[in-house]
N, C-alpha and C. Protein backbone atom coordinates (compact mmCIF):
# COMPACT_ATOMS: atom_id res chain seq x y z
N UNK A 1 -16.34 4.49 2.07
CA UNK A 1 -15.16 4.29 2.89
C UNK A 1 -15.44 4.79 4.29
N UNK A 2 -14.65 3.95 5.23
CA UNK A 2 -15.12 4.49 6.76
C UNK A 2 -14.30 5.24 6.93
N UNK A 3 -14.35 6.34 7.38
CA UNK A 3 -13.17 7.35 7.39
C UNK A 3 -13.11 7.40 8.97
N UNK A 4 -11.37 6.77 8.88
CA UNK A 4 -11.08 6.60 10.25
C UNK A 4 -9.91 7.12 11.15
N UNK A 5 -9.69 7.64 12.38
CA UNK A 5 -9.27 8.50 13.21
C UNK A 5 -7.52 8.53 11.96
N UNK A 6 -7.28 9.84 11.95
CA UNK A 6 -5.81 10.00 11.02
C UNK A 6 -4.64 9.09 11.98
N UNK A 7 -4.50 8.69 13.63
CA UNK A 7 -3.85 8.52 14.28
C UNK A 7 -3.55 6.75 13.43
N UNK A 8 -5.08 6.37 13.41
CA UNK A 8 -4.92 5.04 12.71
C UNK A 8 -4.55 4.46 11.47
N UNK A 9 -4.74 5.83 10.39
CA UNK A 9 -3.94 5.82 9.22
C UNK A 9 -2.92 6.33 9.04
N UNK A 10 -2.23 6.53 9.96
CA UNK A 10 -0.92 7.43 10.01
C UNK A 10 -0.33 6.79 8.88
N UNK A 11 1.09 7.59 8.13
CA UNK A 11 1.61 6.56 6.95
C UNK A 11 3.12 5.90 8.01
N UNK A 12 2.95 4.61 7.17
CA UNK A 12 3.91 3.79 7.82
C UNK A 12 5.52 4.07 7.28
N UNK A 13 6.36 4.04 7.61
CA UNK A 13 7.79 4.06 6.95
C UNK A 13 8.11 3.53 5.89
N UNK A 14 8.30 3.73 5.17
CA UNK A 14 8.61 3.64 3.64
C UNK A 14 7.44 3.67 2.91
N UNK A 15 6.23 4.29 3.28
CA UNK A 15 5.11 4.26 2.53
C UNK A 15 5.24 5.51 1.64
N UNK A 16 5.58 6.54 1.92
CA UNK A 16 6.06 8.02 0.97
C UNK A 16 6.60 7.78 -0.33
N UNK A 17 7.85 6.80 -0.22
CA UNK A 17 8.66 6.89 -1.22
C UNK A 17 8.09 5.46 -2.09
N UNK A 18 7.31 4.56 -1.45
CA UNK A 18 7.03 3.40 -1.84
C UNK A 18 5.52 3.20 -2.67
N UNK A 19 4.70 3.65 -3.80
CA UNK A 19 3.59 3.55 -3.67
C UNK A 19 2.98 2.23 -3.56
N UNK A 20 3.99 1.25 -3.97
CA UNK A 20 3.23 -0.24 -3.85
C UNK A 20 3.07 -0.37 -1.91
N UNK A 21 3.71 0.11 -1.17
CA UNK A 21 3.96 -0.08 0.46
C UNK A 21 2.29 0.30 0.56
N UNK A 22 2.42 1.79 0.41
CA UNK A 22 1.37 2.55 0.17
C UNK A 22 -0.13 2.05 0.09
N UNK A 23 -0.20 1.36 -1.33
CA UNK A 23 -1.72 0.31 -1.78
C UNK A 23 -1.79 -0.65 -0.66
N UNK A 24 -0.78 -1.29 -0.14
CA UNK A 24 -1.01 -2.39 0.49
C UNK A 24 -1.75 -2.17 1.57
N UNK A 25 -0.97 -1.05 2.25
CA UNK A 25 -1.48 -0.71 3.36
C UNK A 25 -2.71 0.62 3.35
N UNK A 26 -3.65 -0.05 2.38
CA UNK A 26 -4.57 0.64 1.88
C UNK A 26 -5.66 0.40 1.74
N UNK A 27 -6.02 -1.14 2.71
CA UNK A 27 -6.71 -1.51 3.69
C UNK A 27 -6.36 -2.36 4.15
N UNK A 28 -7.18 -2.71 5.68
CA UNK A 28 -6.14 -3.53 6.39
C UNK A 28 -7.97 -3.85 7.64
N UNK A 29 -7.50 -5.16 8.04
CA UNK A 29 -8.40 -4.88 9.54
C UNK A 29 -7.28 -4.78 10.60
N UNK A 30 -8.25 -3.55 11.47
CA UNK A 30 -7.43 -3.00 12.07
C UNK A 30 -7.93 -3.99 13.96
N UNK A 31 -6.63 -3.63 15.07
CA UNK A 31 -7.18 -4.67 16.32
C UNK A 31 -8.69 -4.13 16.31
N UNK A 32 -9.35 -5.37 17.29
CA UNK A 32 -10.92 -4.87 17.99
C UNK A 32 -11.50 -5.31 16.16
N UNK A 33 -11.48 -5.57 15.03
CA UNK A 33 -12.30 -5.87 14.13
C UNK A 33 -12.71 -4.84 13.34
N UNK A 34 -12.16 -3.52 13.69
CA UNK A 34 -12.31 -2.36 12.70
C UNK A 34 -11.65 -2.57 11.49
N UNK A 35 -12.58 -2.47 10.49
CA UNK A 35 -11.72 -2.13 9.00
C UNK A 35 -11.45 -1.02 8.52
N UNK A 36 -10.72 -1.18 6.85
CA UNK A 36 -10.50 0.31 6.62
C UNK A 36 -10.13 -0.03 4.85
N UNK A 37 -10.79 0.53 4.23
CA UNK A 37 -10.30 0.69 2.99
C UNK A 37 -10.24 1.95 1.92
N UNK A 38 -8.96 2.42 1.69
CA UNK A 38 -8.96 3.82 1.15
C UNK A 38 -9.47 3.24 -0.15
N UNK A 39 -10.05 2.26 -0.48
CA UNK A 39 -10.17 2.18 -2.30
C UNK A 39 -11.58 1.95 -2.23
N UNK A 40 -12.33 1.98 -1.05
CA UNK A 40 -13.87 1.72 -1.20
C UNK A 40 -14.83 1.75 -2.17
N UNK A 41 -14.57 2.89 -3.11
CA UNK A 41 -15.64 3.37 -4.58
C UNK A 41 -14.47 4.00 -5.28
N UNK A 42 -14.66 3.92 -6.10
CA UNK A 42 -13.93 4.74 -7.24
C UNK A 42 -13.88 6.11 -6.99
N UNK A 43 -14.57 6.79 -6.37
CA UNK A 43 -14.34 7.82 -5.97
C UNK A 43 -12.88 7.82 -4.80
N UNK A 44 -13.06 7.02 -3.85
CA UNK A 44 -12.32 7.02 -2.73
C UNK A 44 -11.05 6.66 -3.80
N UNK A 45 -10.78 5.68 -4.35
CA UNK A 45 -9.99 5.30 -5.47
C UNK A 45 -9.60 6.47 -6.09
N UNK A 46 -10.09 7.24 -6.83
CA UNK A 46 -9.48 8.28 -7.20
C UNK A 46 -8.93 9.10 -6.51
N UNK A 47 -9.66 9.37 -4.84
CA UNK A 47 -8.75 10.24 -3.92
C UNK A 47 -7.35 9.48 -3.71
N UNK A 48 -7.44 8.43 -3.83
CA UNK A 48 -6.38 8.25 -3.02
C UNK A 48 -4.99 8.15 -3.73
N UNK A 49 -5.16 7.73 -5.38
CA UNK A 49 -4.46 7.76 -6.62
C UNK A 49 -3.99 9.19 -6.32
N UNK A 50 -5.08 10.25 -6.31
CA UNK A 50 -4.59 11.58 -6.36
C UNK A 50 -3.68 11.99 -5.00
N UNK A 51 -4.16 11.59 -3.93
CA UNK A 51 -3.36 12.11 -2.97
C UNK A 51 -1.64 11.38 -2.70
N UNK A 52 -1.52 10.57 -3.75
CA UNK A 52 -0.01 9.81 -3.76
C UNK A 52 0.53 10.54 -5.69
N UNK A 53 -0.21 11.18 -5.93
CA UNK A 53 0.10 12.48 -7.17
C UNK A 53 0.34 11.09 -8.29
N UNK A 54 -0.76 10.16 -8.50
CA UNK A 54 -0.71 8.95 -9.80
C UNK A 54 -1.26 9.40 -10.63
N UNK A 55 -2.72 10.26 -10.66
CA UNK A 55 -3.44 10.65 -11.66
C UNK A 55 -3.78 12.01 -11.73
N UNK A 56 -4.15 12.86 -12.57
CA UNK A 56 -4.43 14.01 -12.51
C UNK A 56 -5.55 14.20 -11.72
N UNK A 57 -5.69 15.52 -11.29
CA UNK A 57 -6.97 15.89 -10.54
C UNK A 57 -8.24 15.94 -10.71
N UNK A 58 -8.46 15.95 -12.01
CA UNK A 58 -9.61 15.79 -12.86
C UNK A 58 -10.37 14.17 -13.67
N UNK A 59 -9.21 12.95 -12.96
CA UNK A 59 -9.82 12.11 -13.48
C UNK A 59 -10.54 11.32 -12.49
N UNK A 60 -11.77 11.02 -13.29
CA UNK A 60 -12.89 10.43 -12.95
C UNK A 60 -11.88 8.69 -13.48
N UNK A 61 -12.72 7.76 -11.87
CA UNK A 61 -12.45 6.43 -11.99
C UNK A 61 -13.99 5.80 -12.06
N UNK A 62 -13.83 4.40 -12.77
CA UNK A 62 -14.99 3.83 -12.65
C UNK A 62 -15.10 2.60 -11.57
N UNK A 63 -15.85 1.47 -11.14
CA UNK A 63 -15.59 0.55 -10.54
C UNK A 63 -15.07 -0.57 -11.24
N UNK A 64 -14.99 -0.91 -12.04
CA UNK A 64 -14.07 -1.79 -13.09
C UNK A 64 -12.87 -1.39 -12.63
N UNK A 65 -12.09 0.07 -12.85
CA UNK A 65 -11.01 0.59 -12.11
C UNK A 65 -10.24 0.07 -11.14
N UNK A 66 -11.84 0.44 -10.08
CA UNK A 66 -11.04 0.36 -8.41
C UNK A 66 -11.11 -1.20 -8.39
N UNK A 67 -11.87 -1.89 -9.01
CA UNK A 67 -11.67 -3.64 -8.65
C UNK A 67 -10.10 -4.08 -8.92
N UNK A 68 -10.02 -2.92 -10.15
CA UNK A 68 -8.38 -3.67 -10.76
C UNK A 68 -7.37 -3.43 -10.04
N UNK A 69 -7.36 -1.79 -8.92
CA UNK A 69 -6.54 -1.41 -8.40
C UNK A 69 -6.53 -2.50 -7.10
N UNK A 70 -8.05 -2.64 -6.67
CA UNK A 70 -7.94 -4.00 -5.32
C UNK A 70 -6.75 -4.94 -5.74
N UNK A 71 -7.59 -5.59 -6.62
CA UNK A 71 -6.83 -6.89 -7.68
C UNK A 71 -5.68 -7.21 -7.41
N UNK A 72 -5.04 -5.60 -7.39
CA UNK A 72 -3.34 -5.57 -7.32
C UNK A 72 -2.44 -5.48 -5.88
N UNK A 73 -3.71 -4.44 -5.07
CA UNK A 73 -3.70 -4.71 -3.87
C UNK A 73 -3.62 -6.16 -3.48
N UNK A 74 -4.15 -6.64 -3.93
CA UNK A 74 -4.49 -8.49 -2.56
C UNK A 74 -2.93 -9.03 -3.49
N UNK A 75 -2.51 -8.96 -5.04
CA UNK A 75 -1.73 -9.70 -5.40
C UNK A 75 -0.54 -8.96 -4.42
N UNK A 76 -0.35 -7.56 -4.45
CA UNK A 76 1.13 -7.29 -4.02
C UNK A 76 1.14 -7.68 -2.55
N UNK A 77 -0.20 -7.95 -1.87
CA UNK A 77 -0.19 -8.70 -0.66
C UNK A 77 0.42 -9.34 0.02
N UNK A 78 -0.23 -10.52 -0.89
CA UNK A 78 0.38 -11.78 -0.97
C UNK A 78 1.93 -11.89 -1.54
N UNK A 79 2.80 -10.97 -2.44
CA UNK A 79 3.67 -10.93 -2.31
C UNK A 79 5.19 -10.46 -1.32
N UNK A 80 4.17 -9.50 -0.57
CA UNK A 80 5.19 -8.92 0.37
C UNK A 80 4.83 -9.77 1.81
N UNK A 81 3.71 -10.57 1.41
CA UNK A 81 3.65 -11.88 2.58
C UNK A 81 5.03 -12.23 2.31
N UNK A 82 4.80 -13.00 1.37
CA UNK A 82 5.67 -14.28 1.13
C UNK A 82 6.72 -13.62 1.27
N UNK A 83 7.72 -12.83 0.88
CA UNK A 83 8.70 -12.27 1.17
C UNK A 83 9.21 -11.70 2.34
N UNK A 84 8.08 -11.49 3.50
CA UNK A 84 8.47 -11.16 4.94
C UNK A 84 8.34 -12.66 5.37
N UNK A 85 7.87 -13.80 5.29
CA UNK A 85 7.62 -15.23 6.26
C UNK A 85 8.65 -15.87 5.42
N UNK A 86 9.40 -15.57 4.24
CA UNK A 86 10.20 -16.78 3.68
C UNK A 86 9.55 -17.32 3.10
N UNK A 87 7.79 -17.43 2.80
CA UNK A 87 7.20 -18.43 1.89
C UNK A 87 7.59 -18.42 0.80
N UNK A 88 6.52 -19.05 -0.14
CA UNK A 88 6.74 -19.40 -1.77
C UNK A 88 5.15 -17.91 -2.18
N UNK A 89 5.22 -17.30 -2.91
CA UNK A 89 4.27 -16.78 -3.38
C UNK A 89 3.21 -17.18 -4.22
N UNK A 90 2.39 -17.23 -4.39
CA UNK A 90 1.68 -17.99 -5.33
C UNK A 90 2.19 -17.44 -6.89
N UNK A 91 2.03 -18.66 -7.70
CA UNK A 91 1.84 -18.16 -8.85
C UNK A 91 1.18 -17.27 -9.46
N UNK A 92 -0.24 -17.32 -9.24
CA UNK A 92 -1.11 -16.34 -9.86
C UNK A 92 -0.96 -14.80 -9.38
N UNK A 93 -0.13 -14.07 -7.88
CA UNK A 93 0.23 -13.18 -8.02
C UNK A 93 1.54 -12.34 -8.58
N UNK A 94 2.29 -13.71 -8.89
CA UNK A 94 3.91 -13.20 -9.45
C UNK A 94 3.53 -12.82 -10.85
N UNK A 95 2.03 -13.74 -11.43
CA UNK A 95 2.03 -13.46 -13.00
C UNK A 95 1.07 -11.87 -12.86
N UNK A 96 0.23 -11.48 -11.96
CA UNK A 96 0.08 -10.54 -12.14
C UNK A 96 0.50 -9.07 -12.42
N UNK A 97 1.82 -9.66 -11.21
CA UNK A 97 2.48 -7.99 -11.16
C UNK A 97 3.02 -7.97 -12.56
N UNK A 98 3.31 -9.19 -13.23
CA UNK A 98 4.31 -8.98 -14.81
C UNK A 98 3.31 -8.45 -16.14
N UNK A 99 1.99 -9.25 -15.38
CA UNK A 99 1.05 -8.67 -16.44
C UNK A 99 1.10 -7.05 -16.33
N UNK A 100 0.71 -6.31 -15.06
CA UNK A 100 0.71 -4.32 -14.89
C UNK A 100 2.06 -4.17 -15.02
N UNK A 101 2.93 -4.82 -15.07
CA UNK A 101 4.45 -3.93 -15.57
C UNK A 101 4.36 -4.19 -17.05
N UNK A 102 3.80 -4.78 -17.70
CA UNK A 102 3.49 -5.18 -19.38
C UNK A 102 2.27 -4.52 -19.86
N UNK A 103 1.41 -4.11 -19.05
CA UNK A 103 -0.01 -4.21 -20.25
C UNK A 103 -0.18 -2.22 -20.23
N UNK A 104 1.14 -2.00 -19.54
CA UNK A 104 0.88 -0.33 -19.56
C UNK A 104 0.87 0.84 -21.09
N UNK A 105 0.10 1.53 -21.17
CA UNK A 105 0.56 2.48 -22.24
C UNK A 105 1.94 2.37 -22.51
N UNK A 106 2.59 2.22 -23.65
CA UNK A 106 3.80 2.75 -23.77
C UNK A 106 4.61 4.06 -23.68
N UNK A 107 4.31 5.13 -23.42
CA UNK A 107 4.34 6.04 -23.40
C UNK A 107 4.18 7.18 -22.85
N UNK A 108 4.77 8.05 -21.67
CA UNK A 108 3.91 8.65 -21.62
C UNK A 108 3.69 10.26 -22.82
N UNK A 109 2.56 11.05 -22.30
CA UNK A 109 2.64 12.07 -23.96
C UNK A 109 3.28 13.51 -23.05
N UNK A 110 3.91 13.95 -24.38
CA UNK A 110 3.85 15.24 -23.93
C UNK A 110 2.90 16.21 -23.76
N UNK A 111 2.76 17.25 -23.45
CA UNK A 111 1.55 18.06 -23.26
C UNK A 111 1.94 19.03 -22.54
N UNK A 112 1.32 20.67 -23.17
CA UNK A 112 1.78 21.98 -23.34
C UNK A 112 1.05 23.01 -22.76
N UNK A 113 0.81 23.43 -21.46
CA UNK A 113 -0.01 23.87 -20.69
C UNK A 113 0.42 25.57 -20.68
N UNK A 114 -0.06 26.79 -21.46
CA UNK A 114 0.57 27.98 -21.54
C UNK A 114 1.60 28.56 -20.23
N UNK A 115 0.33 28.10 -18.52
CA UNK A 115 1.01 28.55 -17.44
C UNK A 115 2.13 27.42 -16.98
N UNK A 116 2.06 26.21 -17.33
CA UNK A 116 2.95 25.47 -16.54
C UNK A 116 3.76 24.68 -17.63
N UNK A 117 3.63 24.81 -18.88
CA UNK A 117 4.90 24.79 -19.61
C UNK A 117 4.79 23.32 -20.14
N UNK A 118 5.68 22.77 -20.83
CA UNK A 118 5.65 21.26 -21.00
C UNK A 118 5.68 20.23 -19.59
N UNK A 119 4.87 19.24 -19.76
CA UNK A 119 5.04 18.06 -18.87
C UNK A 119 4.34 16.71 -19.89
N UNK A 120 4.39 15.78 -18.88
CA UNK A 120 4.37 14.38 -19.42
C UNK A 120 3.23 13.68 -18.64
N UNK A 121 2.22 13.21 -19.33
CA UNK A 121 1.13 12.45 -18.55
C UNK A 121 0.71 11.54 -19.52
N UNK A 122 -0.06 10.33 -18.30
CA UNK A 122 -0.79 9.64 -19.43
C UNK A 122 -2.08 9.79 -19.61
N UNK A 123 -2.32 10.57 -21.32
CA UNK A 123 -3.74 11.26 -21.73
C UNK A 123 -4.42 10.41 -22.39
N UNK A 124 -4.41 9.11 -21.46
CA UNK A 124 -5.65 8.32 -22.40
C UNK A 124 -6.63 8.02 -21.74
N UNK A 125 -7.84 7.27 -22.74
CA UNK A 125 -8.65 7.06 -21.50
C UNK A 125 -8.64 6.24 -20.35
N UNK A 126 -9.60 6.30 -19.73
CA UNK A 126 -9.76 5.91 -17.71
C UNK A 126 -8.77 4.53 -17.87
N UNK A 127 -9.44 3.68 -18.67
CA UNK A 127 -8.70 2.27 -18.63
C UNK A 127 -7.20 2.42 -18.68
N UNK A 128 -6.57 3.00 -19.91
CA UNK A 128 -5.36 2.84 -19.94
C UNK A 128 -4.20 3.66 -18.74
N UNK A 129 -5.32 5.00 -18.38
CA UNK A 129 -4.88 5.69 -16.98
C UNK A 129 -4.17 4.67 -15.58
N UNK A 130 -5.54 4.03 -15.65
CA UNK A 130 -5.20 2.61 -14.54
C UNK A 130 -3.85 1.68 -14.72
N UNK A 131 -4.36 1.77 -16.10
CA UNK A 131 -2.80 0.43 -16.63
C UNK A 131 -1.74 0.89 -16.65
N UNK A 132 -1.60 2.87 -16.56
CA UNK A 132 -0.33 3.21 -16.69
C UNK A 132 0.00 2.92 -14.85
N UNK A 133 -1.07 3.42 -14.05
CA UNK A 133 -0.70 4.02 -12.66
C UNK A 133 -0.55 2.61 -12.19
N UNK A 134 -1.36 1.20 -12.60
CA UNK A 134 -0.64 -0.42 -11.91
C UNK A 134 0.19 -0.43 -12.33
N UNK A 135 1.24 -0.35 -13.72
CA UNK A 135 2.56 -0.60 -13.81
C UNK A 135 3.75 0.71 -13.17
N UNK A 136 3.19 1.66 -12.88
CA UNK A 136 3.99 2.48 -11.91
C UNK A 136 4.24 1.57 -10.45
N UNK A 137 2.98 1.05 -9.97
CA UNK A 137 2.75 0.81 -8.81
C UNK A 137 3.90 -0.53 -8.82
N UNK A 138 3.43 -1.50 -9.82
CA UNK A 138 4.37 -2.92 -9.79
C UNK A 138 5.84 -2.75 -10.25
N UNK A 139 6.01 -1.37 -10.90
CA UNK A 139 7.59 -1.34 -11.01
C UNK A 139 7.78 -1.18 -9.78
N UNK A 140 7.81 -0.63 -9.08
CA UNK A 140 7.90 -0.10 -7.28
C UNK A 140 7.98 -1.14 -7.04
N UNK A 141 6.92 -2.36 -6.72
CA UNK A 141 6.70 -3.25 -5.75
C UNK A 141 8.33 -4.25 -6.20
N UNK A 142 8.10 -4.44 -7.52
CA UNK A 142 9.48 -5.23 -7.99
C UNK A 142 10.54 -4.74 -7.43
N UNK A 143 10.85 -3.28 -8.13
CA UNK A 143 11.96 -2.78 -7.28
C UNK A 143 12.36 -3.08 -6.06
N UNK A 144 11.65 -2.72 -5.07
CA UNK A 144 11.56 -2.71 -3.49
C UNK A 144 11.85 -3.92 -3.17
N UNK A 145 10.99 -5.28 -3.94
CA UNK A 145 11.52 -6.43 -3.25
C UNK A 145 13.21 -7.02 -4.03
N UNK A 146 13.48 -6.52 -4.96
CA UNK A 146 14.69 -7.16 -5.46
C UNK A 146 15.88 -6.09 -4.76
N UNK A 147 15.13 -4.76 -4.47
CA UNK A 147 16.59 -4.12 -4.66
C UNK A 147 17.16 -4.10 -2.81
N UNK A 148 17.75 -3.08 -2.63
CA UNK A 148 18.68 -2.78 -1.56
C UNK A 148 17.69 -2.75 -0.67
N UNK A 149 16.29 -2.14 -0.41
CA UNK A 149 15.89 -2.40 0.28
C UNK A 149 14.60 -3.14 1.31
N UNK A 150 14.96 -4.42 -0.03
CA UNK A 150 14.45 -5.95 0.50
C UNK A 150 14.57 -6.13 1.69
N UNK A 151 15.41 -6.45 2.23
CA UNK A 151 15.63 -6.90 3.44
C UNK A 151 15.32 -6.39 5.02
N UNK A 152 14.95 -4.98 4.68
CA UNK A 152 14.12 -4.32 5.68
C UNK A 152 12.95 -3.94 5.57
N UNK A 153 12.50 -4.93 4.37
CA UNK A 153 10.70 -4.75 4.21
C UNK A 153 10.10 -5.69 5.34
N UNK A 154 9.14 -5.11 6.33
CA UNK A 154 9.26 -6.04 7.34
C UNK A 154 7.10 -5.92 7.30
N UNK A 155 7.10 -7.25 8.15
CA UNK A 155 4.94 -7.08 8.73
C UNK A 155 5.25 -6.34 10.08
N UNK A 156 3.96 -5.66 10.57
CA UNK A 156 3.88 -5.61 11.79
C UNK A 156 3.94 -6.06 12.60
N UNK A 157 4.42 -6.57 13.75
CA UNK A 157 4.62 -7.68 14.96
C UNK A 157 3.51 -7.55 15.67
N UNK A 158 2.32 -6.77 15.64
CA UNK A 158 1.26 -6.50 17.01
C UNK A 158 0.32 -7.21 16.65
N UNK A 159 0.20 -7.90 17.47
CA UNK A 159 -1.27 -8.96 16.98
C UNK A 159 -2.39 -7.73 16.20
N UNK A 160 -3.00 -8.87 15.49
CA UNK A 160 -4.14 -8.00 14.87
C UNK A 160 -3.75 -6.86 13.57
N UNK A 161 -2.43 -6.50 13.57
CA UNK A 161 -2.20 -5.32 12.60
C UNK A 161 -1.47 -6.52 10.93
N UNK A 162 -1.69 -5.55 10.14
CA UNK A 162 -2.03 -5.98 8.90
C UNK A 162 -0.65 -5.21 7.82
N UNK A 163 -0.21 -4.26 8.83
CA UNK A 163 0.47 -3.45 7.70
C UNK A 163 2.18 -3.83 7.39
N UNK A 164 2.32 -3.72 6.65
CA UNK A 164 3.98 -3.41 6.02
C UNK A 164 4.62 -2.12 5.89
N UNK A 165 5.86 -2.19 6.58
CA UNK A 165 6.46 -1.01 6.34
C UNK A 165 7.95 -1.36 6.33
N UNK A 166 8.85 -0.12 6.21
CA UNK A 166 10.22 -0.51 5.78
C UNK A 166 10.94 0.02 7.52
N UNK A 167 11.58 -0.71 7.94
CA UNK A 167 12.22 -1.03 9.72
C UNK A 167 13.33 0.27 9.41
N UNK A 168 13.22 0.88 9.73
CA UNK A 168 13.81 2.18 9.78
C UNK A 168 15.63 1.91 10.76
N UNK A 169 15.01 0.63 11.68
CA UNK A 169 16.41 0.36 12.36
C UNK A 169 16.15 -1.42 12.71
N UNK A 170 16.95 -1.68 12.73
CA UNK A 170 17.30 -3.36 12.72
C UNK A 170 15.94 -3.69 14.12
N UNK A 171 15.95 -2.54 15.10
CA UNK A 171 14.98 -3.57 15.92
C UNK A 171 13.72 -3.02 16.20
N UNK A 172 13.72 -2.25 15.03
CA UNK A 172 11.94 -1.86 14.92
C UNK A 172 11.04 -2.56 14.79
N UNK A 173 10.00 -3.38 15.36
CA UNK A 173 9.16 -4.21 15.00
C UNK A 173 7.70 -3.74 14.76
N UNK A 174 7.09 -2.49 15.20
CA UNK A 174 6.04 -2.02 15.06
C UNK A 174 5.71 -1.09 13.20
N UNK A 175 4.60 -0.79 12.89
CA UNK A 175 4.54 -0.32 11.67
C UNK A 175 4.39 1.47 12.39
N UNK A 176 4.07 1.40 13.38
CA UNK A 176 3.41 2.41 14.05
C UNK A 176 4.15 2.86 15.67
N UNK A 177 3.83 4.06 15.96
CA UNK A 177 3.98 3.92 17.48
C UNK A 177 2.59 3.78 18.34
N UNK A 178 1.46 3.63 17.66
CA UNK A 178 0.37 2.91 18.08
C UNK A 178 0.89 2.15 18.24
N UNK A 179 0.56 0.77 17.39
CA UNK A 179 0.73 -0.79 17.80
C UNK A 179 1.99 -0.30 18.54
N UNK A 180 2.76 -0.23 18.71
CA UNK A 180 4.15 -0.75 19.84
C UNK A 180 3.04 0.10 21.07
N UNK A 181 2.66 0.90 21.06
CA UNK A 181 2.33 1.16 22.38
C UNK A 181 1.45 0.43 23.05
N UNK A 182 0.17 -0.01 21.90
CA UNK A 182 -0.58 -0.78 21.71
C UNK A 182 -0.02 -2.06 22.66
N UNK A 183 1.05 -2.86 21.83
CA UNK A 183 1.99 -4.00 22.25
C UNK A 183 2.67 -3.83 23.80
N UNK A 184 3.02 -2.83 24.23
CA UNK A 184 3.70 -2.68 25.58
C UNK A 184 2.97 -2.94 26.23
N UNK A 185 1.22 -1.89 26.05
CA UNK A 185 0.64 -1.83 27.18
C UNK A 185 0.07 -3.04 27.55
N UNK A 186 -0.19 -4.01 26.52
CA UNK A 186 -1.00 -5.49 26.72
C UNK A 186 0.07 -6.52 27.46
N UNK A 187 1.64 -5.74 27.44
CA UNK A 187 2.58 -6.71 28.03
C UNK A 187 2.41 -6.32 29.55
N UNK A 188 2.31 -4.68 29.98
CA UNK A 188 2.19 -4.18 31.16
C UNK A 188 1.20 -4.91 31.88
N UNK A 189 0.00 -5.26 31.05
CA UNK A 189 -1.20 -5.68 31.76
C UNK A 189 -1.23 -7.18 32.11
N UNK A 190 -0.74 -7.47 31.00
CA UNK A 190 -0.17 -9.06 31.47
C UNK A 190 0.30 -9.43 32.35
N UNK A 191 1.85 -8.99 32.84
CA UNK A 191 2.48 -8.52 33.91
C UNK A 191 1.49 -8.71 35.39
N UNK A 192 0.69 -7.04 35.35
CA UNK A 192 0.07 -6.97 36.19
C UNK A 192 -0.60 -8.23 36.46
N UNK A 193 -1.24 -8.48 35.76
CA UNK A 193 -2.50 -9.68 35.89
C UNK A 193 -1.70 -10.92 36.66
N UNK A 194 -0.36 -11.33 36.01
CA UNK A 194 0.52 -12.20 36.61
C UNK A 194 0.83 -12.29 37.81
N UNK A 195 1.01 -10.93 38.00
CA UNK A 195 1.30 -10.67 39.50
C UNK A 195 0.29 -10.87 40.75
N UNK A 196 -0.92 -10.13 40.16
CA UNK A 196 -2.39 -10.48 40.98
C UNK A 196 -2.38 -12.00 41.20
N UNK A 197 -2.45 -12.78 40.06
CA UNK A 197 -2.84 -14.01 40.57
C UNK A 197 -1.90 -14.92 40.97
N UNK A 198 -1.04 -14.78 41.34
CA UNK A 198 0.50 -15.31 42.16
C UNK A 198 0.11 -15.06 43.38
């Protein structure tokens, strides 16, 4: 993974409470042709599961894993495309998300830790770990697009940016206060330039 300036991964609005927002915008090409992907190796994959608190700290991912977590990435993509332009979504990603809200452990287990008492995880192996943490992820993504706050799931407006986030106010158009600043200053320069050659 290219590990790139925090200013450029800043988290976008509704990415905290959202983990499907979250994956999406969990790589992206960024303006100028820079990329970025927090799911690069299974390792990076596991940081990043862990740093949104999906899997325990101790689990090891494989690349079979992180392909599946991509997988879900490009499908919830393409879904929160289609749902910000008005398109039609494709089929093959609407059947996905139903497949990770279906193919999850049933269950999660209890489990009895002397210092921290009862809690609930899923203690199976790596594979079914994944299948629990994609149907966490696609209940979210479902949620988010059916419920209350559909309608302020919005794309970025700045040329070149890739991300989704939730419009905090009716005329927010940036994911970032990069890109909007990003966006002003290319209008300032425009401007200028207009003016020069007049």
């Amino acid at each position: 993974m290219r590990i790139m300036p925090e200013t450029l991964l800043a988290a976008v609005p509704g990415a905290e409470e959202h983990p499907s927002l979250a994956l999406v915008n969990s790589a992206s090409e960024l303006p100028g042709g820079k990329r970025y992907d927090e799911l690069d190796g299974p390792d990076d994959a596991a940081a990043w599961l862990r740093a949104h608190d999906l899997i325990a700290p101790d689990t090891v991912l494989h690349e079979h894993c992180r392909g599946r977590l991509a997988d879900l990435r490009a499908d919830l993509r393409d879904l929160f495309t289609a749902h910000t332009t008005g398109d039609v979504p494709t089929t093959a990603a609407v059947q996905a998300l139903n497949r990770a809200l279906t193919c999850a452990p049933g269950a999660l287990l209890l489990q009895f830790d002397p210092e921290s008492g009862f809690t609930r995880s899923a203690n199976h192996p790596v594979t079914q770990v994944v299948e629990h943490v994609m149907a966490v992820i696609a209940d979210d993504a479902a949620s988010l697009l059916t419920g209350d706050q559909a309608s302020v799931l919005a794309s970025c407006e700045a040329d070149g940016c890739q991300r989704f986030f939730l419009r905090t106010h009716a005329r927010r158009q940036w994911c970032s206060t990069r890109c909007g600043d990003r966006v002003r200053a290319a209008r300032a320069y425009a401007r200028k330039r207009a003016l020069h050659s007049a």
